[in-house]
N, C-alpha and C. Protein backbone atom coordinates (compact mmCIF):
# COMPACT_ATOMS: atom_id res chain seq x y z
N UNK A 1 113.18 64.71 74.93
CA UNK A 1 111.73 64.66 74.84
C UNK A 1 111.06 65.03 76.15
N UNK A 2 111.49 64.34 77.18
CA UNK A 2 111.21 64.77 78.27
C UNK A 2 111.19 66.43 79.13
N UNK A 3 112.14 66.86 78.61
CA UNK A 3 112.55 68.52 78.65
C UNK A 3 111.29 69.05 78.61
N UNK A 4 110.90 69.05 77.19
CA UNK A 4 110.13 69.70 76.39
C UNK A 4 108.43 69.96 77.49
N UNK A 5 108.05 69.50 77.54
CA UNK A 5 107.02 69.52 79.00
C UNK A 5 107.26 70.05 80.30
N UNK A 6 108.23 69.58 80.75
CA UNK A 6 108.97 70.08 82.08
C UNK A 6 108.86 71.29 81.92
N UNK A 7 109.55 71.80 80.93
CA UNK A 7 109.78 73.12 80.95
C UNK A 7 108.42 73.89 80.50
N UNK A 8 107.64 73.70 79.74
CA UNK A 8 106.77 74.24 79.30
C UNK A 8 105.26 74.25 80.37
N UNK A 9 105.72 73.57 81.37
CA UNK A 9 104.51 73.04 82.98
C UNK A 9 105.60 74.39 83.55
N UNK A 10 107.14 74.35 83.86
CA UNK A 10 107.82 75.38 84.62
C UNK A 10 107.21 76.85 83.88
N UNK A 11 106.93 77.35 82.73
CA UNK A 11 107.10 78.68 82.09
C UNK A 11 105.77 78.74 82.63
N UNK A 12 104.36 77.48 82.70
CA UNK A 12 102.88 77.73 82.86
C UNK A 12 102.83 78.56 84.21
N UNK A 13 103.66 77.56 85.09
CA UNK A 13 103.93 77.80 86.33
C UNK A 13 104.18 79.21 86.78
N UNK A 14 105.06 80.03 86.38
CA UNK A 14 105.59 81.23 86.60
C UNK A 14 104.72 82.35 87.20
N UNK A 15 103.51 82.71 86.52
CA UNK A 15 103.06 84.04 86.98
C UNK A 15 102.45 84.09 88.29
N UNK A 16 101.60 82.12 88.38
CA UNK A 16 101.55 82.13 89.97
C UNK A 16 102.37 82.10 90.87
N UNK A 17 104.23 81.56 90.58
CA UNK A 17 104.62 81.46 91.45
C UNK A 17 105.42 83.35 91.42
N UNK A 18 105.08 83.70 90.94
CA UNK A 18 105.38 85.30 90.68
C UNK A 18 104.71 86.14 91.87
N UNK A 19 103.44 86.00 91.68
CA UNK A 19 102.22 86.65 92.42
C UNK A 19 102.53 86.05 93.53
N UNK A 20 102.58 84.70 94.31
CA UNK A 20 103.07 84.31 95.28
C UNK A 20 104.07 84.92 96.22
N UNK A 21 105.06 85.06 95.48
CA UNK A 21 106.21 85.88 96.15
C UNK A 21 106.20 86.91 96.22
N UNK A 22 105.47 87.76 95.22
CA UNK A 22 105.18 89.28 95.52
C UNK A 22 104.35 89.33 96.46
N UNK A 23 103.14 88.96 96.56
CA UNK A 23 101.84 88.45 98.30
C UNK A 23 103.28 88.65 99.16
N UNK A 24 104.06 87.69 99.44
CA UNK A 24 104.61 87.88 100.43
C UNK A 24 105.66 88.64 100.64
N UNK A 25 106.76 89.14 99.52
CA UNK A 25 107.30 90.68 99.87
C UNK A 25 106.26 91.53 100.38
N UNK A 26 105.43 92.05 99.61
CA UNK A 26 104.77 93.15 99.92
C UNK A 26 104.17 93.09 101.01
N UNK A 27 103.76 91.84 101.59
CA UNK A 27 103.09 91.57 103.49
C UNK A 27 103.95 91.87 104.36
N UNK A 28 105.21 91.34 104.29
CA UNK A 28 106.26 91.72 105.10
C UNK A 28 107.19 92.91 104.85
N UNK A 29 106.96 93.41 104.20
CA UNK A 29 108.32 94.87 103.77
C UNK A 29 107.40 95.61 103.09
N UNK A 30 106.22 96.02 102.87
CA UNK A 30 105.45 96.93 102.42
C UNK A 30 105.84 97.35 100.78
N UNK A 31 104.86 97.96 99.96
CA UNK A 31 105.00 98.86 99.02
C UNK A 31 106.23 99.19 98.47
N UNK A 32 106.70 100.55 99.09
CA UNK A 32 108.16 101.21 99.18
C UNK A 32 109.35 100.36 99.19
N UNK A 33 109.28 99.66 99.96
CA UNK A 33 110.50 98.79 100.34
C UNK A 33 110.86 97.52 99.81
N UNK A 34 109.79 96.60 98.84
CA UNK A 34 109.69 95.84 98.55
C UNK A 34 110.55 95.98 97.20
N UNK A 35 111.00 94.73 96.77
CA UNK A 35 112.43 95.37 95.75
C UNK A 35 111.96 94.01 94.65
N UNK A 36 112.36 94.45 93.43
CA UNK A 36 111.84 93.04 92.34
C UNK A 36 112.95 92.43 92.50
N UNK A 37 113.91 92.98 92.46
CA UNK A 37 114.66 91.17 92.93
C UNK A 37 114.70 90.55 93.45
N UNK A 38 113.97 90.74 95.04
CA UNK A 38 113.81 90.14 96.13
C UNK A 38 112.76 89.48 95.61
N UNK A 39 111.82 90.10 94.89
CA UNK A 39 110.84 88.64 94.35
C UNK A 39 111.27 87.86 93.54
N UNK A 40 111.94 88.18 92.69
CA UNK A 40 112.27 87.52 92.05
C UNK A 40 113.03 86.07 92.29
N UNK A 41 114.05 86.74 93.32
CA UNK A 41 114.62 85.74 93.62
C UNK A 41 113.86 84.63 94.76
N UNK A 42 112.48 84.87 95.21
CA UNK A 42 111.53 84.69 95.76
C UNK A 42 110.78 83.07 94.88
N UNK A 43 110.58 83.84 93.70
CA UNK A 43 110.05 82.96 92.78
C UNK A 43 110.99 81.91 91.84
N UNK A 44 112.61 82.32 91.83
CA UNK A 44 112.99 81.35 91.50
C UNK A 44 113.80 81.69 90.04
N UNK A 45 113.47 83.11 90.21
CA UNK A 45 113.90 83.33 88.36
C UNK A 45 115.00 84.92 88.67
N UNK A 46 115.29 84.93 87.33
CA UNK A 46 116.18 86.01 87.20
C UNK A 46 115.63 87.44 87.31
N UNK A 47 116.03 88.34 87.58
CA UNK A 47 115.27 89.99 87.58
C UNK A 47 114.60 90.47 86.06
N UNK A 48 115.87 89.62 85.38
CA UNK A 48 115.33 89.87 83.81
C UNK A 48 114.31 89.07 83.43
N UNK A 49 113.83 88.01 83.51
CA UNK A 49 112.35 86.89 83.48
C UNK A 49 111.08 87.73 84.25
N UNK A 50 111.67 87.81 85.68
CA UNK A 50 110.38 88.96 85.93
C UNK A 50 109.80 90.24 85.04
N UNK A 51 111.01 90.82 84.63
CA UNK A 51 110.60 92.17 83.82
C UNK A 51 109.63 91.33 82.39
N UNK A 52 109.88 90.09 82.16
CA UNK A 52 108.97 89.92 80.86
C UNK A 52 107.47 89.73 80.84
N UNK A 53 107.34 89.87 82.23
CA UNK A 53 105.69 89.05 82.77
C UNK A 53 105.40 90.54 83.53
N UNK A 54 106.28 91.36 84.24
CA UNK A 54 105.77 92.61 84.96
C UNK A 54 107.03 93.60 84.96
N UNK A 55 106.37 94.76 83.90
CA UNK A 55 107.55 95.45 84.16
C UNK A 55 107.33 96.91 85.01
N UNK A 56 106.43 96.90 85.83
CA UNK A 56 107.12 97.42 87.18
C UNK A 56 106.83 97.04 88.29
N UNK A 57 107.04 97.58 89.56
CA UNK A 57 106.20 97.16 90.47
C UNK A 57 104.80 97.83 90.94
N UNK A 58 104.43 98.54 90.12
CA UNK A 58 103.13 99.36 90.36
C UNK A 58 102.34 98.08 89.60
N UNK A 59 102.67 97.76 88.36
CA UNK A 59 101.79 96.48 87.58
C UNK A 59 101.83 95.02 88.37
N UNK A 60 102.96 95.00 89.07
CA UNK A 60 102.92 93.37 89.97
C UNK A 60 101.65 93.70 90.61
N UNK A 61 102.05 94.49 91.65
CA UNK A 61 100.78 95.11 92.78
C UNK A 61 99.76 94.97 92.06
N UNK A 62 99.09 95.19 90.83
CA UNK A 62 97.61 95.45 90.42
C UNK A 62 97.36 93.90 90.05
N UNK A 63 98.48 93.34 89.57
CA UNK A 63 98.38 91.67 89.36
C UNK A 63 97.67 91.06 90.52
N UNK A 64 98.93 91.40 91.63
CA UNK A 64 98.46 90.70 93.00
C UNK A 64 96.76 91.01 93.52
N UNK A 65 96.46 91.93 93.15
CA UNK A 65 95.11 92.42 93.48
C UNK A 65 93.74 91.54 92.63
N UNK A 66 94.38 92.07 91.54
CA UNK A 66 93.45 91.62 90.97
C UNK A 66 93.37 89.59 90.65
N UNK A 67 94.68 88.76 90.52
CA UNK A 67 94.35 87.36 90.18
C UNK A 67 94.87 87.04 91.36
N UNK A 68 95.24 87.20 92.70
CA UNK A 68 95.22 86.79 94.27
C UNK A 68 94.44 87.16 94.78
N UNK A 69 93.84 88.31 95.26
CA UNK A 69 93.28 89.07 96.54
C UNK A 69 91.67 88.86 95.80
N UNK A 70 91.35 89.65 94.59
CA UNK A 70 89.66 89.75 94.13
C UNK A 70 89.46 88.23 94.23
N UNK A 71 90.07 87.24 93.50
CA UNK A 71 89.50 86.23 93.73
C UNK A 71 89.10 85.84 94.65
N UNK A 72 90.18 85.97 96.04
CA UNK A 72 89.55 85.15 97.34
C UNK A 72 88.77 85.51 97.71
N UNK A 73 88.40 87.63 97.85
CA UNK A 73 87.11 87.90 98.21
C UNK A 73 86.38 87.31 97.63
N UNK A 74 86.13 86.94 95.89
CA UNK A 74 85.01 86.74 95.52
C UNK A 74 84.29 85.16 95.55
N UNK A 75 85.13 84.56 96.38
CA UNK A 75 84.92 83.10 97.23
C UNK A 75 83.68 83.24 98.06
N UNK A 76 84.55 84.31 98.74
CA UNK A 76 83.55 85.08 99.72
C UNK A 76 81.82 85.48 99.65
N UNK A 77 82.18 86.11 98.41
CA UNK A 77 80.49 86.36 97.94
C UNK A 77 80.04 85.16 97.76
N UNK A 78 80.34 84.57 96.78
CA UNK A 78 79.59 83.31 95.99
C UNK A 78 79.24 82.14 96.96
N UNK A 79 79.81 82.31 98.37
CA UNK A 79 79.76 81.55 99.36
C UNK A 79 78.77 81.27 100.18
N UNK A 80 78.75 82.93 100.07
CA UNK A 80 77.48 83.79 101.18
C UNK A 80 76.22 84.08 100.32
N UNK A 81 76.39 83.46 98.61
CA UNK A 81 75.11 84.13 98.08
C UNK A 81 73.82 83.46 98.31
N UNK A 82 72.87 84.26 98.30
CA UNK A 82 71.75 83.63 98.16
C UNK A 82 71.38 82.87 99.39
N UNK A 83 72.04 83.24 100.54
CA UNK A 83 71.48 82.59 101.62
C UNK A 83 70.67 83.47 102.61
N UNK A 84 69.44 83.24 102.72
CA UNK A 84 68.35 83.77 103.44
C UNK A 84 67.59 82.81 104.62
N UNK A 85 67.26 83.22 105.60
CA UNK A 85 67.15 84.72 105.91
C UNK A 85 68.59 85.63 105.83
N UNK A 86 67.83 86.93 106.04
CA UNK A 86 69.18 87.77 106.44
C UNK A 86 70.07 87.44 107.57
N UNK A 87 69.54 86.78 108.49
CA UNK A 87 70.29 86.68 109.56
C UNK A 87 71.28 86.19 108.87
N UNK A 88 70.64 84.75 108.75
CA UNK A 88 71.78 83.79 108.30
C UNK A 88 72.46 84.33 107.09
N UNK A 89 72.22 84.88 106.26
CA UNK A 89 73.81 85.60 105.65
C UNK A 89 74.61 86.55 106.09
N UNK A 90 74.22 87.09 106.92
CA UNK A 90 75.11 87.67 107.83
C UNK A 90 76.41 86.57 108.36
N UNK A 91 75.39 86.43 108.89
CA UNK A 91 76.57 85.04 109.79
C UNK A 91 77.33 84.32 108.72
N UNK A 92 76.67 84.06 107.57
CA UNK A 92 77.84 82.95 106.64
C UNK A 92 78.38 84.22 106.34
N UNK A 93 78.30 84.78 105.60
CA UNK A 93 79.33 86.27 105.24
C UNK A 93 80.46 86.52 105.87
N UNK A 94 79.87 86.50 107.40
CA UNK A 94 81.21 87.14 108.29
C UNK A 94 82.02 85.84 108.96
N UNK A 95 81.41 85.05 108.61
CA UNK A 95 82.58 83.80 109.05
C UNK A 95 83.52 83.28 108.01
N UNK A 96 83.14 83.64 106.50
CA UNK A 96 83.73 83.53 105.26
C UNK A 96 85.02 84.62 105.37
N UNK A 97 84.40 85.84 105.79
CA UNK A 97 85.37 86.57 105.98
C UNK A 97 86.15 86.71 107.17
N UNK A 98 85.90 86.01 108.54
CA UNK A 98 87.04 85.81 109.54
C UNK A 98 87.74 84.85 109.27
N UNK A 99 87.52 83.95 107.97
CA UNK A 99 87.95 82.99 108.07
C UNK A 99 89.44 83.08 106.97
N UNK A 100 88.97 84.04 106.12
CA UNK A 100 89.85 84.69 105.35
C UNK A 100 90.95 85.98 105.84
N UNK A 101 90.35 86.45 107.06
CA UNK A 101 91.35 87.34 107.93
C UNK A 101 92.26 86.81 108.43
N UNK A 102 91.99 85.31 109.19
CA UNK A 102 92.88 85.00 110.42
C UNK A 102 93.74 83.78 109.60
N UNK A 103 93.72 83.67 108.22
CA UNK A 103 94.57 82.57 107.41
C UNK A 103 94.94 82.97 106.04
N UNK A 104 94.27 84.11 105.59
CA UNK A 104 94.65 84.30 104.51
C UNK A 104 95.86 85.54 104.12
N UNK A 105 96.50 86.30 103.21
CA UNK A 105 97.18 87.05 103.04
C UNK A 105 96.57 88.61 102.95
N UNK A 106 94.99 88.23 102.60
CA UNK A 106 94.31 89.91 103.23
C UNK A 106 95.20 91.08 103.66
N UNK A 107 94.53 90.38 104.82
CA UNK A 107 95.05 91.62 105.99
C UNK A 107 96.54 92.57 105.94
N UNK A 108 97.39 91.73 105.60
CA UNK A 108 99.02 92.30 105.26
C UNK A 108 98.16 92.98 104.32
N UNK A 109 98.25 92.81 103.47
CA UNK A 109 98.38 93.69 102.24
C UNK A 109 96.97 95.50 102.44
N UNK A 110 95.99 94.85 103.12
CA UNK A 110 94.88 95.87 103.61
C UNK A 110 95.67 96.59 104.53
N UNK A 111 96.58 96.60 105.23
CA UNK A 111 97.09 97.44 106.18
C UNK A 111 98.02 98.27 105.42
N UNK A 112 98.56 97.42 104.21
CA UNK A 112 99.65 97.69 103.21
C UNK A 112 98.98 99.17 102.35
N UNK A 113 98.52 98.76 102.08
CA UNK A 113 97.60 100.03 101.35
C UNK A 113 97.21 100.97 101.96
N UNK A 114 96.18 100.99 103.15
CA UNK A 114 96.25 101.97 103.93
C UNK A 114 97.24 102.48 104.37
N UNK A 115 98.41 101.88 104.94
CA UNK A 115 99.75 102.85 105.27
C UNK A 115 100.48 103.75 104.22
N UNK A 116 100.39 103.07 102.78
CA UNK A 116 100.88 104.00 101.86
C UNK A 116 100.35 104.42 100.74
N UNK A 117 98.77 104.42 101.05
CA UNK A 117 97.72 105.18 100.24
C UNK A 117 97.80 106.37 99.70
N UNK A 118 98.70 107.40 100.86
CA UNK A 118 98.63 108.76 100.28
C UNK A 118 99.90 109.05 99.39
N UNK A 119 101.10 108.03 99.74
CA UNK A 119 102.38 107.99 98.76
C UNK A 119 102.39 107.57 97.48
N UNK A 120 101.47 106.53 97.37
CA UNK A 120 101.40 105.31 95.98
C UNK A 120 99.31 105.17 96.07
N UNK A 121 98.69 106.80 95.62
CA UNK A 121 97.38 106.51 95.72
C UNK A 121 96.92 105.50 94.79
N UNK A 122 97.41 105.37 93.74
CA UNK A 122 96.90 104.18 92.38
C UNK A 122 96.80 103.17 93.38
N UNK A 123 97.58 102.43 94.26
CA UNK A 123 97.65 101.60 95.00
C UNK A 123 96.17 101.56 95.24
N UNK A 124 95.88 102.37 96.19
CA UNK A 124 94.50 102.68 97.33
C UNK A 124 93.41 102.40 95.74
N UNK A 125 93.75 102.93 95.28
CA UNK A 125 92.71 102.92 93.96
C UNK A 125 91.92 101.60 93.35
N UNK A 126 93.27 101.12 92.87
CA UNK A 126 93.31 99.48 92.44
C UNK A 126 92.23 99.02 93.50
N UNK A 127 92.95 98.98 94.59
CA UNK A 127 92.53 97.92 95.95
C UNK A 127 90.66 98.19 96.10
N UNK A 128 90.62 99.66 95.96
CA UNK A 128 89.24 99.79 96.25
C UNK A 128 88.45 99.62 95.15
N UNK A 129 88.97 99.70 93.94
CA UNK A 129 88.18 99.40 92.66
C UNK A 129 87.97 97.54 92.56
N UNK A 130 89.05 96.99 92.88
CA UNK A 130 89.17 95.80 92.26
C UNK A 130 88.46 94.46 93.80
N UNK A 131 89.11 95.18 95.31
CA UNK A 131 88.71 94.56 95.94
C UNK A 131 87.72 94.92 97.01
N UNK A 132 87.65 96.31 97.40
CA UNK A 132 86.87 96.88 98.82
C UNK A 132 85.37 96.93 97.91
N UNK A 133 85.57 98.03 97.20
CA UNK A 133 84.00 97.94 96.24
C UNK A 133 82.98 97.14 96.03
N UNK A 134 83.69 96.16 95.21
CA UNK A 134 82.51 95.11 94.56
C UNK A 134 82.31 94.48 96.25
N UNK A 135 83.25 94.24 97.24
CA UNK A 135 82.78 93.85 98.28
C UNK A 135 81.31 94.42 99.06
N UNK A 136 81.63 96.20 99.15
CA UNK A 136 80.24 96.12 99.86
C UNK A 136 79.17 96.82 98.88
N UNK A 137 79.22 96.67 97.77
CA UNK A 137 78.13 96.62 96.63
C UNK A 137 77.62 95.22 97.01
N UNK A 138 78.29 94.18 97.28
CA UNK A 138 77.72 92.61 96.89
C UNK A 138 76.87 92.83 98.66
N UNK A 139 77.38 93.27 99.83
CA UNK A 139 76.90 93.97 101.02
C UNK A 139 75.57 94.24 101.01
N UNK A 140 75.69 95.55 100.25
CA UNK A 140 74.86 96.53 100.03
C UNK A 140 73.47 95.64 98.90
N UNK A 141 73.90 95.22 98.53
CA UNK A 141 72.69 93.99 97.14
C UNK A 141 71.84 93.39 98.66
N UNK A 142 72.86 92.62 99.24
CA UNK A 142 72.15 91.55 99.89
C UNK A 142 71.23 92.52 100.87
N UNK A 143 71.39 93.60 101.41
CA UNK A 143 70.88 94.31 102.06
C UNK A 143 69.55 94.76 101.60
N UNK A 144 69.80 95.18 100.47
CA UNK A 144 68.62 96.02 99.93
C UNK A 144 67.49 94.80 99.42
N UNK A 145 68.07 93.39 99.26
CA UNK A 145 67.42 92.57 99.00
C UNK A 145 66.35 92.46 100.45
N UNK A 146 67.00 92.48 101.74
CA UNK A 146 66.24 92.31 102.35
C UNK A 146 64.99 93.06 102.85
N UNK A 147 65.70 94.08 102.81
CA UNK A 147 64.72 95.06 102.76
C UNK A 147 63.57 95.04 102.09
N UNK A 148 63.53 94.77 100.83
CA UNK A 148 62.84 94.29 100.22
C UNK A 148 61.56 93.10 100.78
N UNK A 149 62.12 92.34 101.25
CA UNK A 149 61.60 91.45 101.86
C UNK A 149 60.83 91.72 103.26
N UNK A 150 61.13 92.82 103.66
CA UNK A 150 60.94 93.46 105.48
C UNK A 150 61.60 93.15 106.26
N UNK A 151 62.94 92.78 106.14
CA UNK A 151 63.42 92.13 106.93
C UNK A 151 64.37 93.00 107.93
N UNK A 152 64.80 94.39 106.74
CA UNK A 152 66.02 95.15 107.51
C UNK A 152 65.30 96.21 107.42
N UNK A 153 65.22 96.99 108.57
CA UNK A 153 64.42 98.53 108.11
C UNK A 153 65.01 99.08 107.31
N UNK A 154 64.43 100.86 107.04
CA UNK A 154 64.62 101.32 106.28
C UNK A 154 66.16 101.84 106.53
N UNK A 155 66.82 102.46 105.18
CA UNK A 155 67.86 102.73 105.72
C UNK A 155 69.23 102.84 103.81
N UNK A 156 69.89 103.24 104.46
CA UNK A 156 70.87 103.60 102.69
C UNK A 156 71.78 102.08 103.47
N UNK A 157 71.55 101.80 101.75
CA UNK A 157 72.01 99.99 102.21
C UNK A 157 73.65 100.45 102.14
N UNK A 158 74.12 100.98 101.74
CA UNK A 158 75.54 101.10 101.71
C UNK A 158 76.73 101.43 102.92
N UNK A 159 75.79 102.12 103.99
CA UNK A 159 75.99 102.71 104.84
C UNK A 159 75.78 101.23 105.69
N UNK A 160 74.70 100.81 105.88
CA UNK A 160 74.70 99.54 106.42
C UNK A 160 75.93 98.56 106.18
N UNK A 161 76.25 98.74 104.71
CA UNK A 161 76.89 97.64 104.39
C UNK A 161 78.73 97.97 105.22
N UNK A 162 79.17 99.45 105.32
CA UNK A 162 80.04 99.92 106.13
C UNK A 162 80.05 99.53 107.40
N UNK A 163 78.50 99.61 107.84
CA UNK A 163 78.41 99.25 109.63
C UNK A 163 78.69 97.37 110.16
N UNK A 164 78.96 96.70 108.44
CA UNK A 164 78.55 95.13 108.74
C UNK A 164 79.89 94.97 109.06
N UNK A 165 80.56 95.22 107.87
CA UNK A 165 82.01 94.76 107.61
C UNK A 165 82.84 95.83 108.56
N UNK A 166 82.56 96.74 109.34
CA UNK A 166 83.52 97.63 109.91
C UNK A 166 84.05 97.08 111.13
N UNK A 167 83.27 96.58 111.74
CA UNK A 167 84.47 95.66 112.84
C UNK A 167 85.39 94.73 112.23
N UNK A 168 85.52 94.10 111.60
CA UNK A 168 86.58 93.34 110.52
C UNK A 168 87.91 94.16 110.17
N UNK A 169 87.19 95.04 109.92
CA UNK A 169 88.47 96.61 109.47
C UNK A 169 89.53 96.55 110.33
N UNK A 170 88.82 97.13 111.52
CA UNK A 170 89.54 97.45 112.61
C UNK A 170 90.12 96.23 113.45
N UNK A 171 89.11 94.78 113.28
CA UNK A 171 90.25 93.96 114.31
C UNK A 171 91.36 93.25 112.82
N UNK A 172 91.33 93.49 111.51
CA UNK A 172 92.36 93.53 110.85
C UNK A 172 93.92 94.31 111.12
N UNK A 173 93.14 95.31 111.21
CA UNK A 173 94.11 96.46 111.39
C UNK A 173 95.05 96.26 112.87
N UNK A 174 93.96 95.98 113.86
CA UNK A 174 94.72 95.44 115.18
C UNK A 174 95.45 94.56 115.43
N UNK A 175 94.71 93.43 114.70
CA UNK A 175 95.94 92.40 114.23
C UNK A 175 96.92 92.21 113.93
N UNK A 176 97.60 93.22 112.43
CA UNK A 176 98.24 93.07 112.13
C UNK A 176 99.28 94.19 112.50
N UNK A 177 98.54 95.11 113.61
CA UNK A 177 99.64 96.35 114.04
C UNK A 177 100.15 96.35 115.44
N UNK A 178 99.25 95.78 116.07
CA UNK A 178 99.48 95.88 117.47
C UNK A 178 99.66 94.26 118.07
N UNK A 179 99.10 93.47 117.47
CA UNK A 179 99.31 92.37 118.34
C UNK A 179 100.77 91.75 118.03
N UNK A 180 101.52 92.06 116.95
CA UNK A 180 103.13 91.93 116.78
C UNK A 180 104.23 92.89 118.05
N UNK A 181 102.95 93.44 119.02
CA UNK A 181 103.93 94.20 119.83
C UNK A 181 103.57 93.66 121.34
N UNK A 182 102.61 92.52 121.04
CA UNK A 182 102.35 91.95 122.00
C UNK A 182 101.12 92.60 122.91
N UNK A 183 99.78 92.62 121.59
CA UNK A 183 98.56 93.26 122.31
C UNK A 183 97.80 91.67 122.04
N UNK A 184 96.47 91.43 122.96
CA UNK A 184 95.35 90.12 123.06
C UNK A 184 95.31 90.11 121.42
N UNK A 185 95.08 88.98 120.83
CA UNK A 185 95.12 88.86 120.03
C UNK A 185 93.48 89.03 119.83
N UNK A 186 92.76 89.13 118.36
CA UNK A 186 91.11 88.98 118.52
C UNK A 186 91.07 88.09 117.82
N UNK A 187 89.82 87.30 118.44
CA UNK A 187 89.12 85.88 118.01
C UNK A 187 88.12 86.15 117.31
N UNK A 188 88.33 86.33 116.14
CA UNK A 188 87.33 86.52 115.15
C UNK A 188 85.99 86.05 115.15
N UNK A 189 86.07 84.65 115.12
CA UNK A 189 84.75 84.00 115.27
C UNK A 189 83.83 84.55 116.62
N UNK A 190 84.79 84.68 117.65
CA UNK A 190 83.71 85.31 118.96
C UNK A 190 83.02 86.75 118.38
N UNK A 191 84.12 87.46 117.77
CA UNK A 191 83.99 88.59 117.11
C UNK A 191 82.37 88.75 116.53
N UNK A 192 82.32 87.38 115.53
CA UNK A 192 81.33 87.05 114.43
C UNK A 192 80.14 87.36 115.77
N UNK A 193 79.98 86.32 116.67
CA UNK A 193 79.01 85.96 117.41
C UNK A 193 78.59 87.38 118.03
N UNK A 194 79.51 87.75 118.84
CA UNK A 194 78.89 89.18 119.58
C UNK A 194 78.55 89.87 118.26
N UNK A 195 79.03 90.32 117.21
CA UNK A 195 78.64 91.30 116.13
C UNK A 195 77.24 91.64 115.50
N UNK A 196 77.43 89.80 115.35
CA UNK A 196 76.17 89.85 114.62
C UNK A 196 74.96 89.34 115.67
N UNK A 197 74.86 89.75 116.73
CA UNK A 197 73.83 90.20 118.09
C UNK A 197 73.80 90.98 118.16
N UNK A 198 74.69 91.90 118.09
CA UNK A 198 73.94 93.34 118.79
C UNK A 198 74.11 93.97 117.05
N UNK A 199 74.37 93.54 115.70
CA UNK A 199 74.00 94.52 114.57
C UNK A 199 72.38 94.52 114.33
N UNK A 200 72.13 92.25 114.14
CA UNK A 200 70.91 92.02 114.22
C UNK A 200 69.76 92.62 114.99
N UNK A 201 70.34 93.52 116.05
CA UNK A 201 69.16 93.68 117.19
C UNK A 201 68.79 95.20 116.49
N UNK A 202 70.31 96.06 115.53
CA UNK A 202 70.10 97.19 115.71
C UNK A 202 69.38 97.23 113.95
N UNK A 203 69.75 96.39 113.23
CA UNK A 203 68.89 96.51 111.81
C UNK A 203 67.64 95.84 111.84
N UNK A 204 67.05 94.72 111.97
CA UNK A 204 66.15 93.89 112.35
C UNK A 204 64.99 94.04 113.47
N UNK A 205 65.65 94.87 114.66
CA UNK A 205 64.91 95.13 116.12
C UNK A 205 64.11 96.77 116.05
N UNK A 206 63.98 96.68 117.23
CA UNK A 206 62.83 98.06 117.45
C UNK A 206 63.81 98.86 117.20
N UNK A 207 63.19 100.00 117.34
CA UNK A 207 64.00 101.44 117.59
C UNK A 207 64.51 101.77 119.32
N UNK A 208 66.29 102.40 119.05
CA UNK A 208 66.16 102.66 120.54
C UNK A 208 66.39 103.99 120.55
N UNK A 209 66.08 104.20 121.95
CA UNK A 209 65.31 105.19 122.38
C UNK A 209 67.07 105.97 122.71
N UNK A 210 66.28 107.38 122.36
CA UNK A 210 67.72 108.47 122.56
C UNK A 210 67.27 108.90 123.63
């Protein structure tokens, strides 16, 4: 009698602890190299149990994207919504998201994609359909909202929304490429602070002079 539950909480169990172990093959051994039995045996089950829940690894990957990675961004939004002024969503925005760089599984996998975007493009695809997109659309909303309001000059909110999140990019990328070789590590949150001073001065402030 007892079985009967156990096991049926273990089978519930599976696809997260599936997605789990694939997050972390694919962070540490990339795309290419990442092997289903190694997840498998990751998660606890046979190669043949995996194939019944994902049968390849192009479909794990879109799993991982879509019920790991979209969700946490979309923490992110719902976090940062609706908070005005603009300043201040700026600032909750980008601390939602340093806060998700420097602890979460992100970044591996964002470097992951970009390195083998042009080998496995569906990859790049997924990632930007399911997670980069709706990110700076939700950007680009809050932007144009302000605008609206007078708050951000004029300007193509999308392009803005590139200039918010683009230092993030790059100290992702630094993070996870160079400071394993023993470069300063970056402090995100200082990151936040200088960023959003001199973006605020350049969307919000006068015009400067060429």
């Amino acid at each position: 009698m007892s079985e009967g539950p156990k096991f049926r909480r273990r089978k519930e169990a599976r696809p997260a602890e599936i997605l789990n172990a694939a997050l972390d093959v694919f962070s540490e051994k990339g795309f290419a190299a990442a092997r289903l039995d190694e997840i498998a045996k990751r998660a606890g089950l046979s190669k043949g149990t995996l194939y019944l829940y994902y049968a390849t690894k192009e479909e794990l990957f879109s799993a991982v994207i879509t019920q790991a990675i979209a969700p946490d961004l979309g923490r992110i939004r719902s976090e940062a919504t609706a908070v005005v002024p603009f300043s201040v969503f700026v600032r909750a925005f980008l601390l939602q998201l340093a806060t998700r760089a420097r602890s979460g599984r992100i970044a591996p996998i964002a470097k992951m994609v970009i390195a083998e975007s042009r080998t496995f493009p569906d990859l790049a695809r997924h990632w930007h359909d399911q997670a980069v997109r709706p990110m700076l659309d939700f950007v680009a909303g809050e932007v144009e909202a302000a605008q609206g309001r007078g708050e951000v000059r004029p300007g193509d909110p999308f392009l803005y929304a590139l200039q918010i999140v683009g230092p993030f990019i790059l100290g992702i990328l630094w993070t996870e490429t160079f400071v394993p070789i023993g470069a300063e590590s970056v402090e995100f949150e200082r990151l936040v602070d200088q960023h959003v001073a001199t973006l605020l001065a350049g969307l919000m402030g006068t015009e400067i002079a060429s």
